[in-house]
Each structure stands twice: as structure tokens, then as C-alpha cells.
Protein backbone atom coordinates (compact mmCIF):
# COMPACT_ATOMS: atom_id res chain seq x y z
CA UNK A 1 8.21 -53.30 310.33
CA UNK A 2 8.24 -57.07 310.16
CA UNK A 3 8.63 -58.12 306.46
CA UNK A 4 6.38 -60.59 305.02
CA UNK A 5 6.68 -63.70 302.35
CA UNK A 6 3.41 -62.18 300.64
CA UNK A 7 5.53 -58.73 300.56
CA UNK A 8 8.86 -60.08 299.17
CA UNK A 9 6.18 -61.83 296.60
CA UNK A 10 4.84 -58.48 295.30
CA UNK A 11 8.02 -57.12 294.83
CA UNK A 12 9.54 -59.81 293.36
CA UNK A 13 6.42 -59.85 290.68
CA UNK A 14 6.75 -56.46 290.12
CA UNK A 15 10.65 -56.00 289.24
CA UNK A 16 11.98 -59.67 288.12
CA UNK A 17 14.42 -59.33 291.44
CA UNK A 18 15.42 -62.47 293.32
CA UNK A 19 14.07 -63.42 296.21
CA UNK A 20 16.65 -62.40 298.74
CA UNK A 21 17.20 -59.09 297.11
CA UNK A 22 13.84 -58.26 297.44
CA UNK A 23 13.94 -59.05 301.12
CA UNK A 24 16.94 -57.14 301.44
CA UNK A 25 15.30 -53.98 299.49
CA UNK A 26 12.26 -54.04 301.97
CA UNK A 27 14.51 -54.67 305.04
CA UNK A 28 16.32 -51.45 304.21
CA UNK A 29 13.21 -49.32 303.09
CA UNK A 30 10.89 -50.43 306.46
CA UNK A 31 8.82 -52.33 304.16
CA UNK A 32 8.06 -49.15 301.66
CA UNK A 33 7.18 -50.88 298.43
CA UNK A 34 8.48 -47.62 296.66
CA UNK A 35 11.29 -46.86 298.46
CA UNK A 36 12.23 -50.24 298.09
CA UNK A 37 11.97 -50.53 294.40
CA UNK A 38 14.41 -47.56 293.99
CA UNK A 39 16.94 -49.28 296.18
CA UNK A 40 17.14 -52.32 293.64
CA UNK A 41 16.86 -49.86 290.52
CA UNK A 42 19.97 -48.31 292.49
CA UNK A 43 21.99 -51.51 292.53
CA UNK A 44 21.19 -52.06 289.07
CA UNK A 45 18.86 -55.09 290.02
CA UNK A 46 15.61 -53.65 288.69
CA UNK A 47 14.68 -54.11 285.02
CA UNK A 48 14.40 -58.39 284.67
CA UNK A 49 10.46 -57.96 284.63
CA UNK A 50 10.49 -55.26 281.66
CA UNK A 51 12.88 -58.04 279.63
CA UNK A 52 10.62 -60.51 280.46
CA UNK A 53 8.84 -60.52 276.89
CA UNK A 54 11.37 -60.15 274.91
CA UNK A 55 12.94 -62.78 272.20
CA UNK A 56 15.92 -64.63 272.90
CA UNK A 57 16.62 -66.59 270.12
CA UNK A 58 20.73 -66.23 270.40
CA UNK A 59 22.64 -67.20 273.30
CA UNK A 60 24.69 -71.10 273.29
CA UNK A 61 25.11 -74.19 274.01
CA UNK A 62 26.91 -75.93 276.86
CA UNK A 63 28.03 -79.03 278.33
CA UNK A 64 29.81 -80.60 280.73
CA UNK A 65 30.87 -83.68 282.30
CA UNK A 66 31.23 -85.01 285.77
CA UNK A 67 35.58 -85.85 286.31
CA UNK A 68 34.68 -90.42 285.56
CA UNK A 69 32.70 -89.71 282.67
CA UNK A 70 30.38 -91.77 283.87
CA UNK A 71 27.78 -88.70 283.50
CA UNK A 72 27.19 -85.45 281.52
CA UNK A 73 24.55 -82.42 280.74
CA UNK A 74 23.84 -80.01 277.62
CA UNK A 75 22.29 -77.03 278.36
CA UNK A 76 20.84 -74.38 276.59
CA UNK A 77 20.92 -70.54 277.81
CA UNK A 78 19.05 -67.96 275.41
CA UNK A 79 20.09 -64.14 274.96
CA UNK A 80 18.47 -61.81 272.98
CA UNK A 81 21.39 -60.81 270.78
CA UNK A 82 24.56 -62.62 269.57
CA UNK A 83 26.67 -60.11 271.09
CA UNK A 84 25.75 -60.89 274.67
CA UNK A 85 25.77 -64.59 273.96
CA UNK A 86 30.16 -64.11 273.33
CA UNK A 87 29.96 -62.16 276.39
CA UNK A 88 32.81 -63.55 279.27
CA UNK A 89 29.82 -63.13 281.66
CA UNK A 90 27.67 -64.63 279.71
CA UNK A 91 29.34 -67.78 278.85
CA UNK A 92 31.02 -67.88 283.26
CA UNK A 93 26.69 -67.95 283.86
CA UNK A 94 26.04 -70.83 281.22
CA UNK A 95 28.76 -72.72 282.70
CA UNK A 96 27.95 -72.62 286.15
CA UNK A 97 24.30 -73.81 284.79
CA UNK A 98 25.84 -76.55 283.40
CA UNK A 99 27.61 -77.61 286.66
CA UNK A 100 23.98 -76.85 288.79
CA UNK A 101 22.27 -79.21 285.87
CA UNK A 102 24.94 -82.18 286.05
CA UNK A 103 23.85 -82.42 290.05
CA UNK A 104 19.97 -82.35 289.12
CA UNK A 105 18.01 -85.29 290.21
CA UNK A 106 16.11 -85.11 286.99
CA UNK A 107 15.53 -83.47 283.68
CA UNK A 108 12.71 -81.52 284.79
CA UNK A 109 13.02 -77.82 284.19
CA UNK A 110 10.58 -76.04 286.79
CA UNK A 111 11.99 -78.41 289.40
CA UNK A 112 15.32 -77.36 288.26
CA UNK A 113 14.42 -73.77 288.08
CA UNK A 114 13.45 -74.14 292.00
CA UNK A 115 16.73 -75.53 293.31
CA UNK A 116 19.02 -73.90 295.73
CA UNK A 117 21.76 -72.08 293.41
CA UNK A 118 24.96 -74.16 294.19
CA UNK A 119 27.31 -71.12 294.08
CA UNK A 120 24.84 -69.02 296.42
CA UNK A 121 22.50 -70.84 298.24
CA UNK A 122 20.61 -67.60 299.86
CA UNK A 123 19.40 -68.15 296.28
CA UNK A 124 17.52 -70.10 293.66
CA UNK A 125 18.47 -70.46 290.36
CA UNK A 126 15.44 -68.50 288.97
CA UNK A 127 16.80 -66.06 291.16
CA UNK A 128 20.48 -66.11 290.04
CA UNK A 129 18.54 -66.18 286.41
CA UNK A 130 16.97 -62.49 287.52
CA UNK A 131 19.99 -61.61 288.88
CA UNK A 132 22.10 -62.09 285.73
CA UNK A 133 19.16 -60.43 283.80
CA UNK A 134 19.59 -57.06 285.46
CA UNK A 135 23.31 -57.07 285.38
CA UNK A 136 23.67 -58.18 281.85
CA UNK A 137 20.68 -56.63 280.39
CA UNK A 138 19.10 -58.02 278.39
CA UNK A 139 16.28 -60.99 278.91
CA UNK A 140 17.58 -64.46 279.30
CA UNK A 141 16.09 -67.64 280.02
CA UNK A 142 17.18 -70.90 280.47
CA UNK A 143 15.55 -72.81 277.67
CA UNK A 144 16.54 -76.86 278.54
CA UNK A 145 18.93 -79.46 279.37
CA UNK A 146 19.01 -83.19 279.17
CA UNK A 147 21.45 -84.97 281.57
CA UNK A 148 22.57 -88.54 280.21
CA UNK A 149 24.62 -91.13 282.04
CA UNK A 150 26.55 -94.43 281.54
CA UNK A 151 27.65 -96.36 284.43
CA UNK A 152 28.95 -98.88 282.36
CA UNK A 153 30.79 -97.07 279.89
CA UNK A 154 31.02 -93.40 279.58
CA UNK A 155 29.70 -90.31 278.42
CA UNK A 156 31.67 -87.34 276.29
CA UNK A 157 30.78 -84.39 274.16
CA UNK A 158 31.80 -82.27 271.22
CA UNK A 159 30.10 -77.98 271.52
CA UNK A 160 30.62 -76.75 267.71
CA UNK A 161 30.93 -73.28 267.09
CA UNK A 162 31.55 -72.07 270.11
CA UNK A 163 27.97 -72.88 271.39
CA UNK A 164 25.97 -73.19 268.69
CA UNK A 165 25.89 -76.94 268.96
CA UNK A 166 26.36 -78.88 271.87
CA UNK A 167 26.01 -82.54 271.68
CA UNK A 168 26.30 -85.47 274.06
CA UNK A 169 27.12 -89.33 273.29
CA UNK A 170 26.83 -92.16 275.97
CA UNK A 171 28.51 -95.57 274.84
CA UNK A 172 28.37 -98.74 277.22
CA UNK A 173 31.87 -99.88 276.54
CA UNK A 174 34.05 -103.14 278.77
CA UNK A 175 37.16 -101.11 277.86
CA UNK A 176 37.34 -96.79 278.89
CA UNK A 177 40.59 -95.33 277.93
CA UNK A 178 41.70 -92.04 275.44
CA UNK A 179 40.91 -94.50 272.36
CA UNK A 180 37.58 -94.70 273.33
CA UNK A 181 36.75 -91.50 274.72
CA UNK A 182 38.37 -90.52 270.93
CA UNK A 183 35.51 -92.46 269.61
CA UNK A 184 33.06 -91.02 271.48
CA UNK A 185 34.13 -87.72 270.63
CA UNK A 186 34.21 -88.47 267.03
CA UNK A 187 30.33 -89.97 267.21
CA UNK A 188 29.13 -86.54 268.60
CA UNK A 189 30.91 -84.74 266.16
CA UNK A 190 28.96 -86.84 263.64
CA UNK A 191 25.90 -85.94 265.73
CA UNK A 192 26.63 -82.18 265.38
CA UNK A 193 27.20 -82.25 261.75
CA UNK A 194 24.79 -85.23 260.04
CA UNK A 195 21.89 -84.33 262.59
CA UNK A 196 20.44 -88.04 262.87
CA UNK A 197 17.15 -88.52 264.96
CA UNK A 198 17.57 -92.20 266.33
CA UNK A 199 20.45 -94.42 267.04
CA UNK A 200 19.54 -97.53 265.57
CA UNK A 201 16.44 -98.33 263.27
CA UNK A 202 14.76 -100.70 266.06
CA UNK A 203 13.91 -97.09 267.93
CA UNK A 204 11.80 -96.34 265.07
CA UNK A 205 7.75 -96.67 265.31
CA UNK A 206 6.33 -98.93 262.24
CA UNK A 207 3.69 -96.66 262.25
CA UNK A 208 6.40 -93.84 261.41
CA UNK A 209 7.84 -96.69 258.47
CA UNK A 210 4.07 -97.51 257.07
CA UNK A 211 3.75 -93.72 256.95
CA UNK A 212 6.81 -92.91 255.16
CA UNK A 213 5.86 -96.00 252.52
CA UNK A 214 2.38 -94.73 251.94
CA UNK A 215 4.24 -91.42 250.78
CA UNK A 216 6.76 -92.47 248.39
CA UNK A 217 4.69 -95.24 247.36
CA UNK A 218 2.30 -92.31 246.09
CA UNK A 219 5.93 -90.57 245.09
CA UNK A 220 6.65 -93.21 242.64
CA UNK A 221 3.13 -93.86 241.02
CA UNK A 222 3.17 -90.07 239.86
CA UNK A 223 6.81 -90.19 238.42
CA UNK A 224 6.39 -90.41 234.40
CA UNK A 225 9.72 -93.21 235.25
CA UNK A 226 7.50 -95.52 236.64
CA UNK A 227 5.10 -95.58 234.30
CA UNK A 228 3.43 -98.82 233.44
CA UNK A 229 5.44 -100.47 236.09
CA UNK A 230 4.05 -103.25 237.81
CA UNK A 231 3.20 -102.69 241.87
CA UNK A 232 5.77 -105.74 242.66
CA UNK A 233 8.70 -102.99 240.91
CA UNK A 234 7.19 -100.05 242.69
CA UNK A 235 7.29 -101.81 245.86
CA UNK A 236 10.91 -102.20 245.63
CA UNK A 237 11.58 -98.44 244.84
CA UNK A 238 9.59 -97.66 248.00
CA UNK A 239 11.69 -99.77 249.88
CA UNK A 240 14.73 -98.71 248.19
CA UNK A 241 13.83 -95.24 249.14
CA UNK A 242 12.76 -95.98 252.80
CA UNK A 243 16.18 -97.47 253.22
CA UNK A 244 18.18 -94.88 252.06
CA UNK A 245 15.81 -92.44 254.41
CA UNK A 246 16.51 -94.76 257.09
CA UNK A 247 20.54 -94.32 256.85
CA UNK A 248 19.91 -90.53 257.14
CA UNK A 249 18.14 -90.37 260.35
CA UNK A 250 19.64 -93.57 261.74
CA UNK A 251 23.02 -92.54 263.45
CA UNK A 252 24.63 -96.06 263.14
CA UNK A 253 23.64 -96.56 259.85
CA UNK A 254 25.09 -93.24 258.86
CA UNK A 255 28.22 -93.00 256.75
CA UNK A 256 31.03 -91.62 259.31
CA UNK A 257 32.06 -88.26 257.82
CA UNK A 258 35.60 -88.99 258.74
CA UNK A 259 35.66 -92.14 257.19
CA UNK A 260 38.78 -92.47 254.65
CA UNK A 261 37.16 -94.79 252.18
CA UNK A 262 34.14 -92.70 252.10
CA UNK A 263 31.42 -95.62 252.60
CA UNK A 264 32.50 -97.01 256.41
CA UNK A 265 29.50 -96.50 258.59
CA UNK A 266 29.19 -95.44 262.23
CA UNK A 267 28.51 -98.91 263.29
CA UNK A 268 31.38 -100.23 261.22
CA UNK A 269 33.40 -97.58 263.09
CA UNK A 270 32.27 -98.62 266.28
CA UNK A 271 33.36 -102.19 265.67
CA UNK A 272 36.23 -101.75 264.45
CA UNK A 273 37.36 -99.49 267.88
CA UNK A 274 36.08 -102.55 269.48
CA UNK A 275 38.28 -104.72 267.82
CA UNK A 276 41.53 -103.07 268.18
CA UNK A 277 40.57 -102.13 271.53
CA UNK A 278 39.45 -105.66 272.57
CA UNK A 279 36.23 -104.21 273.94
CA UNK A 280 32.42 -104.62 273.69
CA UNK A 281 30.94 -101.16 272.73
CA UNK A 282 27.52 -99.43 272.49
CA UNK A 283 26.08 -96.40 271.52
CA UNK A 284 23.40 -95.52 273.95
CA UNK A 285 21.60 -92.69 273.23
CA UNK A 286 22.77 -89.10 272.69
CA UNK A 287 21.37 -85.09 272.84
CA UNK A 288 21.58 -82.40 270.37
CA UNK A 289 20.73 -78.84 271.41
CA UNK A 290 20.82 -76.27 268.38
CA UNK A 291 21.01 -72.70 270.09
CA UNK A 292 17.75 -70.68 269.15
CA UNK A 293 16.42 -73.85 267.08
CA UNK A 294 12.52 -73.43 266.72
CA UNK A 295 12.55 -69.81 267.99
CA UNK A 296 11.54 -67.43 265.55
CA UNK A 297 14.15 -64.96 265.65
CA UNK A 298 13.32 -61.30 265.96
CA UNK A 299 13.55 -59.22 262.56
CA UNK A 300 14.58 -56.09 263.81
CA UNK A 301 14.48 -52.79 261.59
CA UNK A 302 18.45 -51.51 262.92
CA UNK A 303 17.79 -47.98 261.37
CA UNK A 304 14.36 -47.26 263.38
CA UNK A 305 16.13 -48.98 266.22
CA UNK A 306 19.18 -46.22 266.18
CA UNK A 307 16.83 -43.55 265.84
CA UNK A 308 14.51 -44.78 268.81
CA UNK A 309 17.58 -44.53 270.78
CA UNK A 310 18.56 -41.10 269.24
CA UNK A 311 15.22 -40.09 270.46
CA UNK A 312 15.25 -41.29 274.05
């Protein structure tokens, strides 16, 4: 019985299975849906679609970086429980996902989802994604990743935790050697730990600043402190107060958490590697992928959970 596309379709929506191992399954049944099903179910391919719904809130964090540094990826990969997420298999799959996303021609996820799977290219990698599902199992999706790239400079990274931060810095630098790529390190670290939201202040929208000074403006009329004090005086706290917002979220303007005297900044850091390196260096842009950040994590109930499984 000749198999069709609209046949390896059906089968493929009903059991989560990858494309070619639904092929295979009807190939080897004569095109019987049923019998076919059971063959997967017997090589323990079966199951993805019934994970499908399920919340995977744990999992990590990955990146990697192409052998000049010129380029680099963080990924994140979602499990539904920690203890799959420190899994060897687990963390082999993330990596070669992190390899796949450092050759993808854009950020794009469905596009990304759709490309041949590097390591088996009878497959996609939604289908190596099914695959893994069914072998692992437990549901697991492939949440994001964010390439970034420096031609002129370099790109490095810093995963905390073991995956439950992975960052990514690119600097434009005249001068790449270990001293540098130190550097770079050290910014993502800072990334991982101080969380910043912009680079510099220019990236930030005035509309975001007026905001902010319409709020503690309001902030400062309705502390009893500032009481009777002229708008002039008021002014200046809201300013004062923007500014010291503006160091928080602005990565350069951040004090560097490894700085000895306790008050260098990033960008003081910065130029002072350029200066003993005799280089012109600057921070690009960089990524920050939290594993599981704004997925509400499931709240399971462990002692009706045991005794479900008593009872099947």
C-alpha cells in the first residue's frame, strides 16, 4: 500500500512521533493506522502527544560559541521536573540545540523548529524534539534562543548554576586576546547576577524616563519629608531618584560586583581593560535567559501524586 504525506500527517497528529518514524511505522504495518501506532508504542516512541499539555517550567540554560568568537547562542530547553533537567541526556539534547541554533539564519523559532536536524537530517528538529519526548518522558519544549554576533570584536558567555542562567556579552574590541575574553566573561557574570535591562542609558525611551518622573514625582509629594518643600527641591529628588534607578537597569552604569574599591563601574572597568590593553572596547548588547522565568510553575500535591501512582 503506497503511503501517503496526508497519512504520515494523521499519525504524526495523533502520537507526537516524528515524521520519519511515522513513515517508518506505516511502511511496516501496510498503512494500518492501528497497527502502526502499536509499532511506535513498541519502540517506546508513542506518548509525546499525551505530554503535550503539560508544564515545563524546569529544564536549563545553554550556550555556546562558534571556535573565533566572533558568534554565539543561548538557548533555553524546558522539562517538566528538575530531575530530568540534570539528566546526562537531557543536558547531550540541549547542547546539540545549541550547536543547531548557532548555524540558524535567524532568531526565529518556528523557522528554527522546521530545519533539517544537523545530527540526523532524515529529521527536523521538531521531530528530534518528539523524539527526545518519548525517550525521556516527560514533555519538553524548546522555549527560545537569541544568537548574537561581533565581527569586530567577540562574543563570550558565563551559564550560572549549572543552567539556570545563561548569559551572552558581545564587545567590539581593536584588541581580542585571554585579557579580553576575561573581561567579557566578567561583564556576563555581572549580567547573571545584577540583572540590568539596557546597556547604556541612550537605549532608554524618554517616554519610559517621563514615566518613571511622573511616579516618584507623586512619590515625593506624599512623603511627610517633603513637606512644604518647594517644586524646584522636589524636582531634584525626582531626579536624584531617576538616576539612581537608571544605574540599576543600566549595565555600564552599574557598580562591577568584583570591583575592589567597591564604587568602580562597568564602564570604568571597561576602560580601564582598554587602557592596559591598548585597545578600543565596546559593549554591544547582551542576552539573559532565566530557566522557567515567567512560567508559572506547577504546584503539585506529592502525596495525592504517590497515591495516584499506587493506584494505577
Amino acid at each position: 500500500m503506497a503511503i501517503t504525506a496526508n497519512m504520515v500527517k494523521e499519525l504524526r497528529e495523533m502520537t507526537g512521533c516524528g515524521m520519519m518514524d511515522c513513515k517508518k511505522a506505516l511502511e511496516s504495518s501496510n498503512g494500518d493506522m492501528d497497527n502502526a501506532i502499536e509499532y511506535l508504542r513498541k519502540k517506546g516512541l508513542a506518548g509525546a502527544q499525551k505530554k503535550a499539555g503539560r508544564i515545563t517550567a524546569e529544564g536549563m540554560s545553554f550556550t555556546y560559541l562558534s571556535n573565533d568568537f566572533k558568534s554565539g547562542v543561548v538557548v533555553e530547553v524546558n522539562s517538566e521536573t528538575d530531575f530530568v533537567a540534570k539528566n546526562e541526556k537531557f543536558r547531550c539534547y540541549v547542547k546539540q540545540v545549541a550547536e543547531q541554533a548557532l548555524e540558524a539564519k535567524d532568531n526565529n523559532l518556528e523557522n528554527f523548529l522546521n530545519e533539517k536536524w544537523k545530527f540526523d537530517t532524515s529529521k527536523t528538529v521538531k521531530d528530534e524534539l518528539s523524539s527526545q519526548i518519548s525517550v525521556i518522558g516527560e514533555n519538553l519544549t524548546i522555549r527560545r534562543f537569541e544568537k548574537l554576533e561581533s565581527p569586530n570584536g567577540l562574543v563570550f558567555d558565563y551559564i550560572h548554576a549549572g543552567g539556570k542562567i545563561g548569559v551572552l556579552v558581545a564587545v567590539e574590541s581593536s584588541v581580542v586576546n585571554d585579557d579580553i575574553k576575561e573581561m567579557t566573561k566578567h561583564i556576563a557574570m555581572q549580567v547573571a547576577s545584577m540583572k540590568p535591562k539596557y546597556v547604556t542609558e541612550s537605549e532608554i525611551d524618554e517616554d519610559y524616563k517621563n514615566k518613571e518622573r511622573e511616579i516618584l514625582l507623586e512619590k515625593a509629594k506624599n512623603d511627610p519629608k517633603n513637606a512644604g518643600k518647594p517644586e524646584n527641591i522636589l524636582q531634584k529628588v525626582v531626579e536624584g531618584g531617576l538616576n539612581k534607578e537608571l544605574k540599576e537597569v543600566c549595565l555600564l552604569n552599574q557598580i562591577y560586583i568584583m570591583a575592589e574599591d567597591g564604587k568602580q563601574t562597568i564602564e570604568q572597568y571597561v576602560a580601564d581593560t582598554a587602557k592596559k590593553q591598548n585597545a578600543n572596547i565596546k559593549v554591544l548588547k547582551f542576552v539573559r535567559f532565566e530557566t522557567g522565568e515567567g512560567i508559572e510553575k506547577r504546584q503539585d500535591d506529592f502525596a495525592a501524586e504517590v497515591a495516584k501512582q499506587i493506584g494505577n
